[in-house]
N, C-alpha and C. Protein backbone atom coordinates (compact mmCIF):
# COMPACT_ATOMS: atom_id res chain seq x y z
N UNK A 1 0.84 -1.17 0.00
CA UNK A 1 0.00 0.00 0.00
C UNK A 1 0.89 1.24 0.00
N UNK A 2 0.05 2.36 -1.04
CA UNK A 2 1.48 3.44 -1.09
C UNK A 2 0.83 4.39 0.04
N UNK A 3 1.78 5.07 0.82
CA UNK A 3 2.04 5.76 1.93
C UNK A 3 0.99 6.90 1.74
N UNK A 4 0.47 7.69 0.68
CA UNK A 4 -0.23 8.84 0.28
C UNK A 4 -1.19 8.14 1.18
N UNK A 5 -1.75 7.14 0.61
CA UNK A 5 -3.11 6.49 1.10
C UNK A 5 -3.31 6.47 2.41
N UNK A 6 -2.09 6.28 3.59
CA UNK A 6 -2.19 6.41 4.70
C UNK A 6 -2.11 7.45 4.92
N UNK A 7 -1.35 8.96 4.77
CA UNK A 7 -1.15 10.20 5.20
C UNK A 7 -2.69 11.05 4.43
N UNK A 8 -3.18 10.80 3.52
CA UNK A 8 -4.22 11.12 3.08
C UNK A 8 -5.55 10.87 4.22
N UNK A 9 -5.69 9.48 4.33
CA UNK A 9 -6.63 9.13 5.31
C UNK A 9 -6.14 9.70 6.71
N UNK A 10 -5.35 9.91 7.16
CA UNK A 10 -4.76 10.51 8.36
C UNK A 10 -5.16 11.79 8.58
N UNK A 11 -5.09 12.61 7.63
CA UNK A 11 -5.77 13.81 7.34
C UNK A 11 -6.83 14.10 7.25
N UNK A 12 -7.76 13.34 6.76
CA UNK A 12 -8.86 12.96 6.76
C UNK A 12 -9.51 13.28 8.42
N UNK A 13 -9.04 12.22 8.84
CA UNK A 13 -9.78 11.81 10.27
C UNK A 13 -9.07 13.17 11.33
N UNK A 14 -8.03 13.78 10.82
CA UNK A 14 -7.56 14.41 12.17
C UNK A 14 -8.53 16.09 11.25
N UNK A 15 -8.80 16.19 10.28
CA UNK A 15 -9.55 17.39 9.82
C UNK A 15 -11.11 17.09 10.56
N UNK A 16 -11.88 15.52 10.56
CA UNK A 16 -13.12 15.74 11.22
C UNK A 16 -12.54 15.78 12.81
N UNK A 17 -12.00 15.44 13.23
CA UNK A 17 -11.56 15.55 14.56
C UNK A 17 -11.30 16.76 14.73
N UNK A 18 -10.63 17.58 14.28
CA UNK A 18 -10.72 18.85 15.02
C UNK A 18 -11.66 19.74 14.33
N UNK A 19 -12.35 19.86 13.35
CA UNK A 19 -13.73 20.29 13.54
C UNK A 19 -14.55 20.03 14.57
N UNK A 20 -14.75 18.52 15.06
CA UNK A 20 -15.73 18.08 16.07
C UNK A 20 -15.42 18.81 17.36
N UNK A 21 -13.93 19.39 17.78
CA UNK A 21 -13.30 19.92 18.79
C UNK A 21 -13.69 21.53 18.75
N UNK A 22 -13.92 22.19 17.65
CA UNK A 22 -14.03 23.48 17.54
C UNK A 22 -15.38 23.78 16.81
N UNK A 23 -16.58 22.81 17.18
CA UNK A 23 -17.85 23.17 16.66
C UNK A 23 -18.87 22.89 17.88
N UNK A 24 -18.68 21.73 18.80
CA UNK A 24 -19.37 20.70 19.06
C UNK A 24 -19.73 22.01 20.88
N UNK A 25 -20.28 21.32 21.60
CA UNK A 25 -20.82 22.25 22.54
C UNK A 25 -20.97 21.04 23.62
N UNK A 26 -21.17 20.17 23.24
CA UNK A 26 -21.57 18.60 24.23
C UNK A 26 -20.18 18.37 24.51
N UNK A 27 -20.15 17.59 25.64
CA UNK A 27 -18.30 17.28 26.28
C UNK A 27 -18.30 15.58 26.02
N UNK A 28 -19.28 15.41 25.64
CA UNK A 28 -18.98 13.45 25.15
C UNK A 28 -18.43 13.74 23.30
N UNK A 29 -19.20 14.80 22.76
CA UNK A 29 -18.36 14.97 21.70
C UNK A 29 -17.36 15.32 21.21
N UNK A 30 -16.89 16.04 22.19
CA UNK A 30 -15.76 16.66 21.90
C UNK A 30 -14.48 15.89 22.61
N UNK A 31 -14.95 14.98 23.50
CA UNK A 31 -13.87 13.82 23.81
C UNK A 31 -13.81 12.96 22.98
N UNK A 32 -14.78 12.34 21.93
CA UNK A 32 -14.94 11.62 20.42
C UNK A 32 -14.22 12.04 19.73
N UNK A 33 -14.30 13.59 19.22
CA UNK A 33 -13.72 13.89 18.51
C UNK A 33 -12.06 14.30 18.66
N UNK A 34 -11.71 14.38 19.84
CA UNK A 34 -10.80 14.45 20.49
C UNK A 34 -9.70 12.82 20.05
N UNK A 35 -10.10 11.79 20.92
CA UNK A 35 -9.89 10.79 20.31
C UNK A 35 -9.42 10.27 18.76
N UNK A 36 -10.44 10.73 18.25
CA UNK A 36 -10.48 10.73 16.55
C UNK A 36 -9.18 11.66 16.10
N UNK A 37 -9.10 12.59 16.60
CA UNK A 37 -7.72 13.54 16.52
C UNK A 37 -6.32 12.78 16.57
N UNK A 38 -6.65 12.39 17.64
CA UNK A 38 -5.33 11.61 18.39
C UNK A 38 -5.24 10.35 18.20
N UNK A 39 -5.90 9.80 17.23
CA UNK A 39 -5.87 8.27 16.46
C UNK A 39 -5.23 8.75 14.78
N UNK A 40 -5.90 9.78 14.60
CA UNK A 40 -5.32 10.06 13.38
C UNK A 40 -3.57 10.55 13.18
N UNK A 41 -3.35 11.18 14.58
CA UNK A 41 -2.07 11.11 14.66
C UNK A 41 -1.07 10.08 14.97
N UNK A 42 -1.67 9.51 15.33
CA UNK A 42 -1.66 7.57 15.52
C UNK A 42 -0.80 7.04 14.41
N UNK A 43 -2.06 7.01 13.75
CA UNK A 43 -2.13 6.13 12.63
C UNK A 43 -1.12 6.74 11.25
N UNK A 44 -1.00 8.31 11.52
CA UNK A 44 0.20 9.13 10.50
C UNK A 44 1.76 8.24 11.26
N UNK A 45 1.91 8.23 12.48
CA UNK A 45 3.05 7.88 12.76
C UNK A 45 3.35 6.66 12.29
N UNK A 46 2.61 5.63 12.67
CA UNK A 46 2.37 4.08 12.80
C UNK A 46 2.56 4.20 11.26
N UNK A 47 1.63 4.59 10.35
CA UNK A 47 2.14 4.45 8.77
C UNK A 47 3.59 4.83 7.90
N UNK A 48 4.21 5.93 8.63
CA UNK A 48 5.40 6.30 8.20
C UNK A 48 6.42 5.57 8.48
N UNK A 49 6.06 4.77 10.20
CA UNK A 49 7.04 3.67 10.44
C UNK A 49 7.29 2.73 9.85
N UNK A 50 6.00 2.22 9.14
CA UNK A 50 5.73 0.85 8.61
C UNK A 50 6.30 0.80 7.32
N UNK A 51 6.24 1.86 6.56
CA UNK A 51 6.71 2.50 5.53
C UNK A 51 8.25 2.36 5.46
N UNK A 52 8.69 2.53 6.66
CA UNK A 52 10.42 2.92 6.67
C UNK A 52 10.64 1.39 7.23
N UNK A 53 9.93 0.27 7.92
CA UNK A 53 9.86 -0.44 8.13
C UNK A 53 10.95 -0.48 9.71
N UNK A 54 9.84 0.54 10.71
CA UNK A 54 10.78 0.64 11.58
C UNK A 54 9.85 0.11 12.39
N UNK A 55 10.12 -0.63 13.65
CA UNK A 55 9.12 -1.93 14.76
C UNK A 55 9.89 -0.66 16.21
N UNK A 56 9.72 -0.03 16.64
CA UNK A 56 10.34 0.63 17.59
C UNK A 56 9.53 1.48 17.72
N UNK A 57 8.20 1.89 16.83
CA UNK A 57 7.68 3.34 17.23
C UNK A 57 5.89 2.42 17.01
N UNK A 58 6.16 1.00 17.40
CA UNK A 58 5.03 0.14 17.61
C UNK A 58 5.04 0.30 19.26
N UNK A 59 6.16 0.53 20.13
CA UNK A 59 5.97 0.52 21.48
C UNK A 59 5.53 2.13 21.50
N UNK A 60 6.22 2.59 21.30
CA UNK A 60 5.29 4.27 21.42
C UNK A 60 3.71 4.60 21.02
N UNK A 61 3.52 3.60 20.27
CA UNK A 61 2.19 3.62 19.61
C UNK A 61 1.24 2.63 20.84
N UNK A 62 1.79 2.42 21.39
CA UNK A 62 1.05 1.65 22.45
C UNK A 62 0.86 2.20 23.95
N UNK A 63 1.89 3.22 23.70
CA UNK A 63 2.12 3.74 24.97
C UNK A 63 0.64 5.03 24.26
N UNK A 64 0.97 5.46 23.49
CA UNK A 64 -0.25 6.39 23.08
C UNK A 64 -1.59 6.16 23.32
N UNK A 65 -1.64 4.90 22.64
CA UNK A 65 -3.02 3.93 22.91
C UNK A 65 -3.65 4.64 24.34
N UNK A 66 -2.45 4.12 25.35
CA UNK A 66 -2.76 3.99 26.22
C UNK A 66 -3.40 5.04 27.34
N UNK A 67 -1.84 6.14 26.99
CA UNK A 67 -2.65 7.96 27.35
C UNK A 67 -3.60 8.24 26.71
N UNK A 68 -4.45 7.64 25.91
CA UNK A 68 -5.62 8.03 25.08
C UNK A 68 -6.69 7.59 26.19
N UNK A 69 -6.86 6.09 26.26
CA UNK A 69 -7.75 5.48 27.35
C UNK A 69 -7.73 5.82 28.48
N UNK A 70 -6.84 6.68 28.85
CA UNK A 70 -6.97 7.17 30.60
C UNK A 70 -7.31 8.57 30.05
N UNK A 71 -7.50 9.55 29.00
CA UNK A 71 -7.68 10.64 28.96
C UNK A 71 -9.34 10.12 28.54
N UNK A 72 -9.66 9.05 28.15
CA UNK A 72 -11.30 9.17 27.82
C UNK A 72 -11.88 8.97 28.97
N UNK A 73 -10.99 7.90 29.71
CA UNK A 73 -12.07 7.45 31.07
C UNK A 73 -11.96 8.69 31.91
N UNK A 74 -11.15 9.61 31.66
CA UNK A 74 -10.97 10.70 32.96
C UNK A 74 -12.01 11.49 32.49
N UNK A 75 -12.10 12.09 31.06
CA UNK A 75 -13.10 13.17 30.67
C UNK A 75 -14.73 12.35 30.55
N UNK A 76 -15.23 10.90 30.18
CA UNK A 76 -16.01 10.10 30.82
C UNK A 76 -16.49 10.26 32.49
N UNK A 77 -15.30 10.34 33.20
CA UNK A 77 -16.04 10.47 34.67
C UNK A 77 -16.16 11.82 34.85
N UNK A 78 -15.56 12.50 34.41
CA UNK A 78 -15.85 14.21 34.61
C UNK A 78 -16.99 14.64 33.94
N UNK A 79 -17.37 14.37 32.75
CA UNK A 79 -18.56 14.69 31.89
C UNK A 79 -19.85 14.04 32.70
N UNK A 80 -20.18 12.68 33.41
CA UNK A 80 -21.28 11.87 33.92
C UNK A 80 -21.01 12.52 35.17
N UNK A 81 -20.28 12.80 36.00
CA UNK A 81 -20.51 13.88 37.21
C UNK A 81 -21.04 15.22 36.85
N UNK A 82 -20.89 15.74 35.82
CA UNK A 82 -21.61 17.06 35.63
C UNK A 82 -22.89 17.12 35.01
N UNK A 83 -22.84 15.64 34.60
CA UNK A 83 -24.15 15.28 34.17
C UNK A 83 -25.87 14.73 35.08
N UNK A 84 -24.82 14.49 35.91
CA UNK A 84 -25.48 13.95 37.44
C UNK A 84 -26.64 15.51 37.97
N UNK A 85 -25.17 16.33 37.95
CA UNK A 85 -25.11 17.30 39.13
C UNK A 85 -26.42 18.05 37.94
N UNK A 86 -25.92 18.73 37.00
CA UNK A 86 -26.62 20.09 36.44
C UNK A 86 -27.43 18.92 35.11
N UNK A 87 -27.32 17.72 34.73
CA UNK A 87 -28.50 17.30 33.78
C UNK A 87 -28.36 17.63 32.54
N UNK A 88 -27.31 18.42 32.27
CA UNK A 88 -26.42 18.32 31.12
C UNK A 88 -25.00 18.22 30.55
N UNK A 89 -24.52 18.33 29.58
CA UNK A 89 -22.70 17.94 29.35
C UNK A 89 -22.72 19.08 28.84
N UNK A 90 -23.01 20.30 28.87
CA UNK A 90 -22.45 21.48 28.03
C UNK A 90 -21.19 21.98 28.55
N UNK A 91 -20.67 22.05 27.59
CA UNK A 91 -19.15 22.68 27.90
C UNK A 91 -19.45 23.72 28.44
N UNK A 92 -20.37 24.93 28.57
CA UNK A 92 -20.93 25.81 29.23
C UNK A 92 -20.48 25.80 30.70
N UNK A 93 -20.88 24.46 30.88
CA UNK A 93 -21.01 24.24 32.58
C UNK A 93 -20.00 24.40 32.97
N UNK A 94 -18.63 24.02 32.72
CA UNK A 94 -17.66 24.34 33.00
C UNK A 94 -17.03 25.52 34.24
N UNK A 95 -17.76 26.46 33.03
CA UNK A 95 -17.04 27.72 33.67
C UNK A 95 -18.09 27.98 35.59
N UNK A 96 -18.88 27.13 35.71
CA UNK A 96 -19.34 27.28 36.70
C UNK A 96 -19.34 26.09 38.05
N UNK A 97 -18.47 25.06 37.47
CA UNK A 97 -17.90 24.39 38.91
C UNK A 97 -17.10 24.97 39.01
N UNK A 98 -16.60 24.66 40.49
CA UNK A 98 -15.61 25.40 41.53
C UNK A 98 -14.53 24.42 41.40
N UNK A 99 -13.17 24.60 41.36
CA UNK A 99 -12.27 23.71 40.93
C UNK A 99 -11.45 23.83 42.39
């Protein structure tokens, strides 16, 4: 597979991803789209490696994985606590818990 195809699609997903980040008003979407961001940068690295045929930036890619899943479950429990409290996820709300 030629490399365009991966840096093309990479672009792809990290252009709806940060639209979804700079449109969206809900905090479950914007952690989606967030995600989607940070997979697409993923998947640009992971393809250039594979490309150069380098196995060394497969452990970094895992370690990413991984700060990804503790940044969803953290903004997950922060979004369903504010969801509890005020009955909605608007990023709005924000500015009105007490930190």
């Amino acid at each position: 597979m030629n490399i365009i195809y991966i840096l093309f699609l990479s672009m792809i997903l990290f252009t709806i991803g940060i639209y979804g980040v700079t449109t969206s008003k809900v905090g479950m979407k914007v952690i989606i789209s967030l995600e989607i961001t940070i997979n697409a940068a993923l998947l640009d690295v992971v393809g250039v490696a594979a490309f150069y045929y380098s196995t060394s930036v497969i452990v970094f890619a895992l370690f990413v994985i991984a700060i990804g899943v503790i940044e969803t479950a953290t903004g997950i429990a922060i979004f369903t606590l504010i969801s509890k409290k005020y009955g909605k996820t608007n990023i709005s709300l924000l500015r009105d818990i007490k930190w």
